[in-house]
Protein backbone atom coordinates (compact mmCIF):
# COMPACT_ATOMS: atom_id res chain seq x y z
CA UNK A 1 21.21 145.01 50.93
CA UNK A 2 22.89 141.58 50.41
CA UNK A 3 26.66 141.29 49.96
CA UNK A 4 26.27 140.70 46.42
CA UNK A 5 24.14 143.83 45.94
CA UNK A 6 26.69 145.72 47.64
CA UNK A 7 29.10 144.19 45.33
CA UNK A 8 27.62 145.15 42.30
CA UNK A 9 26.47 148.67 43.53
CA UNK A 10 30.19 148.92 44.14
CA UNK A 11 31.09 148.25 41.20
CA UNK A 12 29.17 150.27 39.15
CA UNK A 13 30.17 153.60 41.45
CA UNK A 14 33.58 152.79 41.34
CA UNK A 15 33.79 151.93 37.63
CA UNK A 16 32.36 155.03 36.78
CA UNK A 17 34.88 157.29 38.56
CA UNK A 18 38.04 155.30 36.91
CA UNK A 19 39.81 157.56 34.29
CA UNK A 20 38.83 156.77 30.80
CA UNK A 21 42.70 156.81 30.07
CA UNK A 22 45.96 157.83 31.47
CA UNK A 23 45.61 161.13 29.88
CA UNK A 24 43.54 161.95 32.31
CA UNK A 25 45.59 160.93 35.45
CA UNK A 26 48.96 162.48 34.53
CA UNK A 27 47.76 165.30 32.36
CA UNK A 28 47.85 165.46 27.93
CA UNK A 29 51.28 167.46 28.44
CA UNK A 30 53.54 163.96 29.50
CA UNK A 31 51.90 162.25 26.77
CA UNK A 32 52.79 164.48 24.36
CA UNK A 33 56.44 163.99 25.07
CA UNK A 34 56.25 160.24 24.09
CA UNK A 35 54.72 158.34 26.47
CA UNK A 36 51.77 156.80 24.32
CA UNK A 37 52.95 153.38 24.60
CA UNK A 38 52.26 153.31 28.40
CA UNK A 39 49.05 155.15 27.95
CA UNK A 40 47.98 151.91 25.83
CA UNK A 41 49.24 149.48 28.01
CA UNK A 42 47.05 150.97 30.90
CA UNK A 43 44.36 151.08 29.02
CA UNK A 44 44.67 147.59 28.20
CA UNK A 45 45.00 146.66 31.86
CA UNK A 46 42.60 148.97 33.37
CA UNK A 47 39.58 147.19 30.40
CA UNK A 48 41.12 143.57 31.14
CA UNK A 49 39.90 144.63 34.74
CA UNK A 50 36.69 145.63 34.41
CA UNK A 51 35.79 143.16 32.00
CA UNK A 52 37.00 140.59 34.54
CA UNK A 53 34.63 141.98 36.97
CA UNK A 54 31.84 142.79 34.98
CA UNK A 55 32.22 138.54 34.09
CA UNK A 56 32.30 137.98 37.38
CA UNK A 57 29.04 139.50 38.36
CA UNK A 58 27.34 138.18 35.41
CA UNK A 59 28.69 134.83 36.03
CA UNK A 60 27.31 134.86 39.82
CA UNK A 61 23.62 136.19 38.33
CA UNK A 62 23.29 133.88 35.58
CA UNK A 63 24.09 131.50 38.62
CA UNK A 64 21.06 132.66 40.52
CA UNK A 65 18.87 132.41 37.74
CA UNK A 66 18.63 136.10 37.97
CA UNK A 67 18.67 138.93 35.60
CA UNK A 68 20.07 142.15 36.06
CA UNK A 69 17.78 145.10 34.70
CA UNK A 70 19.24 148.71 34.22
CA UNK A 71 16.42 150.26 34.23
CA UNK A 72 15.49 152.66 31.03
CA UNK A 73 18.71 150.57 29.53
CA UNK A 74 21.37 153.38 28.23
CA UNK A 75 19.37 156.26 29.29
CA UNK A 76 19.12 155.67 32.85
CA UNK A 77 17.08 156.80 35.50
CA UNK A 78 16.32 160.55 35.01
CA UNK A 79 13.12 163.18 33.52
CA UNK A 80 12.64 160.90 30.48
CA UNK A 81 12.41 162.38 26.86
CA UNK A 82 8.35 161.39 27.30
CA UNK A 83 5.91 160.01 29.67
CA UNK A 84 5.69 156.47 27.87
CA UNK A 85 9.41 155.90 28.30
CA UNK A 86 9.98 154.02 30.94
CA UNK A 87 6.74 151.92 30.15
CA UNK A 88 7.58 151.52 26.99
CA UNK A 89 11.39 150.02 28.67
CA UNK A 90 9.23 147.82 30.48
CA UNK A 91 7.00 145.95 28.13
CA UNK A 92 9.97 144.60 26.70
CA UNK A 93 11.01 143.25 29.49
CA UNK A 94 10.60 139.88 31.49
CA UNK A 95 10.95 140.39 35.23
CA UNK A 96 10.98 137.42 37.56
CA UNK A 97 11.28 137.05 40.90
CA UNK A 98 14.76 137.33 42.42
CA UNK A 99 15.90 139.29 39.12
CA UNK A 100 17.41 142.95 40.27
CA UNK A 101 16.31 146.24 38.83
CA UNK A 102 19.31 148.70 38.51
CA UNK A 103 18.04 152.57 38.69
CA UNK A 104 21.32 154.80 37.81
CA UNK A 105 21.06 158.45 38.70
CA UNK A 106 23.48 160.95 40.22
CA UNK A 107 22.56 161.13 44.46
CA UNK A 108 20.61 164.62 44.90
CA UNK A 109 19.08 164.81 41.71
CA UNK A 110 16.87 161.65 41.35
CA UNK A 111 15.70 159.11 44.13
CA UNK A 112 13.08 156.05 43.91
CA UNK A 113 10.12 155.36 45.51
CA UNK A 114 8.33 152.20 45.32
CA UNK A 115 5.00 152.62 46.21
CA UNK A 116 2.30 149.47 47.27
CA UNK A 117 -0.57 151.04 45.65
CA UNK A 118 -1.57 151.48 42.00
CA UNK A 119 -3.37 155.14 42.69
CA UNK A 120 -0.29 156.50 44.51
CA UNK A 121 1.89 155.55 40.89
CA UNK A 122 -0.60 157.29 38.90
CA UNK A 123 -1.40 159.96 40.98
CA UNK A 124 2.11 160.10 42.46
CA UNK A 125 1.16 160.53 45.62
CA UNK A 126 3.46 159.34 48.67
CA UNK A 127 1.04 158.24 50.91
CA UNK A 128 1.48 154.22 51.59
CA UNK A 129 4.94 154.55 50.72
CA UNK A 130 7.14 150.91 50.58
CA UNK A 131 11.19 152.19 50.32
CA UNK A 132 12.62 155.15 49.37
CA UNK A 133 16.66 155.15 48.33
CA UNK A 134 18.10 158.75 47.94
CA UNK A 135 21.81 157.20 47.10
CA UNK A 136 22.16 155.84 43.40
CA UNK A 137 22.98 153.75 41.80
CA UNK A 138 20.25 151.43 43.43
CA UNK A 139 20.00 147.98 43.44
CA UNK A 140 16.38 146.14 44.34
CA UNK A 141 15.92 142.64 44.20
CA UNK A 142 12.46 142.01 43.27
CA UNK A 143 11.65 139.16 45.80
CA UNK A 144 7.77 138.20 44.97
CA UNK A 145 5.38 138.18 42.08
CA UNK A 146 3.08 140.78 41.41
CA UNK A 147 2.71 144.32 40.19
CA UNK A 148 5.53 146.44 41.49
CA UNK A 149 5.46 150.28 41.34
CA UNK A 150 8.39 152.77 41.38
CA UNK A 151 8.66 156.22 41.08
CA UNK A 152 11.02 159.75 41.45
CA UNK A 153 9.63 161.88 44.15
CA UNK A 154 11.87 164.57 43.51
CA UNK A 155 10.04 167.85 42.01
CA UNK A 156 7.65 167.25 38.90
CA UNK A 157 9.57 164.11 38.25
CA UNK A 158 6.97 161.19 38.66
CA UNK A 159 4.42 163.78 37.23
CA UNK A 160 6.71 164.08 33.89
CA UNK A 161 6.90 160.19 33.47
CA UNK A 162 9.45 159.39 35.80
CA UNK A 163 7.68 155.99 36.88
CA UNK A 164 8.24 152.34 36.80
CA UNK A 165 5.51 149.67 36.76
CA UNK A 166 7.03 145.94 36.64
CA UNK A 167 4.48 142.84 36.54
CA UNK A 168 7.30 140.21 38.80
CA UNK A 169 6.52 136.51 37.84
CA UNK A 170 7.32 133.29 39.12
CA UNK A 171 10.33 131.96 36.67
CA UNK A 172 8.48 129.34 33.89
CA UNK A 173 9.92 125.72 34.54
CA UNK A 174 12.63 124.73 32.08
C-alpha cells in the first residue's frame, strides 16, 4: 500500500471514530448548563477539518487522473439487500486503470477476495486466489485493464451476492 493509500485509509478510520459533536465528548449534562455556544464552535472547527482533508485527498486524485470508488456507494461493503446489488453499483460505473476501489466494512465481519478467475467469482470458490484483506476499510488501486473479480469469503457471503466484477480500462484520450 502506497503512502497515499495509507493516507486515505487513514482518513476514513479516523474520521469515522471522531465524535459527531461535543455532546458526546463531555457528556449532554455540561451542555445543558449553557455551554451550547462552544458545542457550535467545535462543531464548526471539527467540519472545517475534515472538509479540508477530504479536499485534500480529492485534490491529489483528481491530480492522478484517478477516481475514487466506494464501492456499493452509501451502503457499503456488507450481505447486500439482493444478489444484483453490487452489479447493479457497477454498471454505472467507469473504472480505469489507476482509479481506487474503496470496500468499507467493519474488520471481522466482512473481508475481500479478489479472485483471477471468472468460475471462482461465480462459483465462489477460493482456489486461485489473488489478495485477500481482512482489515477494512480497504483501498485497491486497480493497476491494469481487464476484468477484475472481488468477493467476501466470510460465511454465505459471496453466495448471497456479496461480489464485485469491474471491467478496468485504459483512460480514453482527452
Amino acid at each position: 500500500m502506497d503512502l497515499y493509500n495509507s493516507s486515505f485509509a487513514s482518513f476514513l478510520f479516523l474520521a469515522r471514530l471522531l465524535p459527531q459533536s461535543t455532546a458526546e465528548v463531555r457528556g449532554d449534562r455540561e451542555l445543558a448548563e449553557g455551554e451550547g455556544e462552544e458545542q457550535g464552535m467545535a462543531e464548526a472547527h471539527l467540519t472545517l477539518l475534515l472538509l479540508a482533508a477530504s479536499m485534500s485527498c480529492l485534490v491529489t486524485a483528481s491530480q492522478a487522473h484517478q477516481k475514487i470508488h466506494i464501492v456499493g456507494g452509501s451502503y457499503g461493503w456488507k450481505i447486500p439487500p439482493n444478489t444484483t446489488f453490487y452489479e447493479e453499483w457497477a454498471n454505472k460505473q467507469s473504472f480505469f486503470v489507476g482509479d481506487k476501489l474503496v470496500f468499507l466494512y467493519t474488520t471481522g465481519l466482512q473481508n475481500v477476495i479478489e479472485a483471477s478467475e471468472e468460475e471462482e467469482f461465480t462459483y465462489c470458490k477460493q482456489t486461485n486466489v489473488e489478495d485477500v484483506q481482512f482489515v477494512g476499510p480497504t483501498i485497491l488501486q486497480l493497476t491494469k485493464a481487464g476484468v477484475h473479480y472481488f468477493y467476501c469469503s466470510v460465511g454465505l457471503h459471496c453466495e448471497g451476492g456479496q461480489k464485485l466484477r469491474v471491467n478496468v480500462t485504459h483512460e480514453a484520450a482527452a
